[in-house]
C-alpha atoms as a PDB file:
ATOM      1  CA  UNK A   1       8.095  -3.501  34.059  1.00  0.00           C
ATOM      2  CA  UNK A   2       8.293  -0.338  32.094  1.00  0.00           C
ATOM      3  CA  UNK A   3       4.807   2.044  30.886  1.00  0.00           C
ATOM      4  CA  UNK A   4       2.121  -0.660  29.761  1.00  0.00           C
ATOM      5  CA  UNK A   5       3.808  -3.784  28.295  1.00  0.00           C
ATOM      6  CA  UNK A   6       0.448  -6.144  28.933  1.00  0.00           C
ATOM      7  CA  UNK A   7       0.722  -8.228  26.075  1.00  0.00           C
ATOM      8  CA  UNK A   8       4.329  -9.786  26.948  1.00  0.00           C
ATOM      9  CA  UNK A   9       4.036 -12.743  29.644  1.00  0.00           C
ATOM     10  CA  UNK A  10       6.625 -15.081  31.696  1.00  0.00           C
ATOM     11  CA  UNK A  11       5.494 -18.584  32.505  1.00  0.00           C
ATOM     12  CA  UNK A  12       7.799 -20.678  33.531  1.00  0.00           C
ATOM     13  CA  UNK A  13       5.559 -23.326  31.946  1.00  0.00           C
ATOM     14  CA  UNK A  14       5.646 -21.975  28.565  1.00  0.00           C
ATOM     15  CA  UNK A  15       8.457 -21.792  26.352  1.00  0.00           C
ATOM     16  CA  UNK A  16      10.918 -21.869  29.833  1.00  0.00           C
ATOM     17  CA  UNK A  17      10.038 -19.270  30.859  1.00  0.00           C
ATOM     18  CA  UNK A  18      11.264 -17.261  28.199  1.00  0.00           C
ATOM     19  CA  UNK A  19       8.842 -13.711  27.646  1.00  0.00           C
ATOM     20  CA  UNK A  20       5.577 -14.238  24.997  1.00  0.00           C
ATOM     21  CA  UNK A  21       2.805 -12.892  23.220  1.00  0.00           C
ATOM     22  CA  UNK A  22      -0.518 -13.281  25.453  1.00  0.00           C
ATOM     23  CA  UNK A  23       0.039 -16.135  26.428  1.00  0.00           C
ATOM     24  CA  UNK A  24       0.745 -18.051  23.003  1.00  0.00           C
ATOM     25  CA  UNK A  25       4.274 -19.909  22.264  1.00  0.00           C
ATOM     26  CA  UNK A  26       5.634 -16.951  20.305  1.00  0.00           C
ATOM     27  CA  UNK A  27       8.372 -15.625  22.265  1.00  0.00           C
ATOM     28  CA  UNK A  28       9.769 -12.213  21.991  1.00  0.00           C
ATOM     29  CA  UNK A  29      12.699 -12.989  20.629  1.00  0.00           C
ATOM     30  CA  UNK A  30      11.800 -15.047  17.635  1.00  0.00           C
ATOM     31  CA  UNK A  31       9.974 -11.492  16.860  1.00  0.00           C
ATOM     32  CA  UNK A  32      12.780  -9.870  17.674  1.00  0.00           C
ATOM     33  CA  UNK A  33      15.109 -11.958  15.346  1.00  0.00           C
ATOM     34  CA  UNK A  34      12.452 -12.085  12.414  1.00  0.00           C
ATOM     35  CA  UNK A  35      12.609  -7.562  12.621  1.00  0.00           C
ATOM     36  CA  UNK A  36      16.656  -8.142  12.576  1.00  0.00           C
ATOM     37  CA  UNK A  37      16.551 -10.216  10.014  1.00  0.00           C
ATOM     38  CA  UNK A  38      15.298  -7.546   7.707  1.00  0.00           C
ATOM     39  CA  UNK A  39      11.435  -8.615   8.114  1.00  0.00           C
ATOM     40  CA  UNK A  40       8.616  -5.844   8.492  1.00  0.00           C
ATOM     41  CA  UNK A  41       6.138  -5.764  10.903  1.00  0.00           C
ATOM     42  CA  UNK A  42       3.562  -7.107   7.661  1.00  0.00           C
ATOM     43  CA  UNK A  43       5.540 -10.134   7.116  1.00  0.00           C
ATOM     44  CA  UNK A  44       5.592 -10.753  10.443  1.00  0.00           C
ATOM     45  CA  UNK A  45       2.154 -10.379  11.368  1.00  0.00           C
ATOM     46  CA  UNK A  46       1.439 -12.519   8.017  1.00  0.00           C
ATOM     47  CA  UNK A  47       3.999 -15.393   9.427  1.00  0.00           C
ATOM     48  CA  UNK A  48       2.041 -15.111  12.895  1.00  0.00           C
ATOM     49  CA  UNK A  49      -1.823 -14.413  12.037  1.00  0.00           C
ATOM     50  CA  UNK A  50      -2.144 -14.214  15.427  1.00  0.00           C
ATOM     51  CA  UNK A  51      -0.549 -11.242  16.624  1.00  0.00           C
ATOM     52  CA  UNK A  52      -0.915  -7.896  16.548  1.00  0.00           C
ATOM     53  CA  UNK A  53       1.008  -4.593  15.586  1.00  0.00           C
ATOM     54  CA  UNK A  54       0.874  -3.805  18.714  1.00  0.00           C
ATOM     55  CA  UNK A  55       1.865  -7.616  20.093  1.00  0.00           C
ATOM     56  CA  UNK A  56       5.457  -6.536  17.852  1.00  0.00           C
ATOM     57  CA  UNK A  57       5.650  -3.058  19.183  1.00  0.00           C
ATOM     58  CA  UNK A  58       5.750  -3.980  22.672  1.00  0.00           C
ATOM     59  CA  UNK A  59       8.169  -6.985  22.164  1.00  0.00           C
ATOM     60  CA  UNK A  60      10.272  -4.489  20.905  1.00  0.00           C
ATOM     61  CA  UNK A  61       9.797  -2.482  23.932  1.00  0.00           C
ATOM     62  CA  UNK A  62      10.370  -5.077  26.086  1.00  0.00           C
ATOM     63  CA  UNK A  63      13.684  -5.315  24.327  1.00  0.00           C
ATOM     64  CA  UNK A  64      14.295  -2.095  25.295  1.00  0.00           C
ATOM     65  CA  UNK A  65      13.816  -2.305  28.406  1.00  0.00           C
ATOM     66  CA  UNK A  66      15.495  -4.896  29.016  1.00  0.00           C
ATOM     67  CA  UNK A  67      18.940  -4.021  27.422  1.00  0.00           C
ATOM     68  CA  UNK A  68      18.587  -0.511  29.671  1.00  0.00           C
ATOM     69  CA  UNK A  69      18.228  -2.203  32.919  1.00  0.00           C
ATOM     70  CA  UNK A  70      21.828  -4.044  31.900  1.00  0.00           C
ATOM     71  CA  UNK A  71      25.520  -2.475  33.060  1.00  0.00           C
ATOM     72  CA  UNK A  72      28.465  -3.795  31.975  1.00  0.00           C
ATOM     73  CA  UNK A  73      31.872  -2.424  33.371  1.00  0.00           C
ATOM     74  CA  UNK A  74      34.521  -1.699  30.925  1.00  0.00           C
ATOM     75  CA  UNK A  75      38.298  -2.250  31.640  1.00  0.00           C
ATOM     76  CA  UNK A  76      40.051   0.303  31.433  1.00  0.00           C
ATOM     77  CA  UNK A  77      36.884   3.129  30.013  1.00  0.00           C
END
């Protein structure tokens, strides 16, 4: 995993498996969508008392990181 990204955990007992907050149900990518969705980083953190700024910041890292580790061959390029 990229720099310090020690608030986003895998358990494949929580959620499937699918990367979280510390260890709560709120995956990444419901933070994710919420940010795409037009939402700021306020709303979101009102929505999810829980979290952070930083919980959002490094879900969005995460993202980030993920997508670069990703190659896709184009036909034809």
């Amino acid at each position: 995993m990229p720099e310090k990204l020690d608030r986003i955990t895998v358990d494949p007992s929580v959620c499937l498996g699918q990367p979280t907050i510390r260890n709560t149900r709120i995956t990444v990518s419901v933070i994710l969508k919420m940010l795409a969705g037009g939402r700021s980083v306020e709303e979101i953190l009102e929505a999810y008392p829980e979290l952070e700024e930083e919980d959002v910041r490094q879900a969005v890292k995460y993202a980030a990181w993920v997508v670069a580790e990703e190659y896709h061959i184009v036909p034809g390029a």
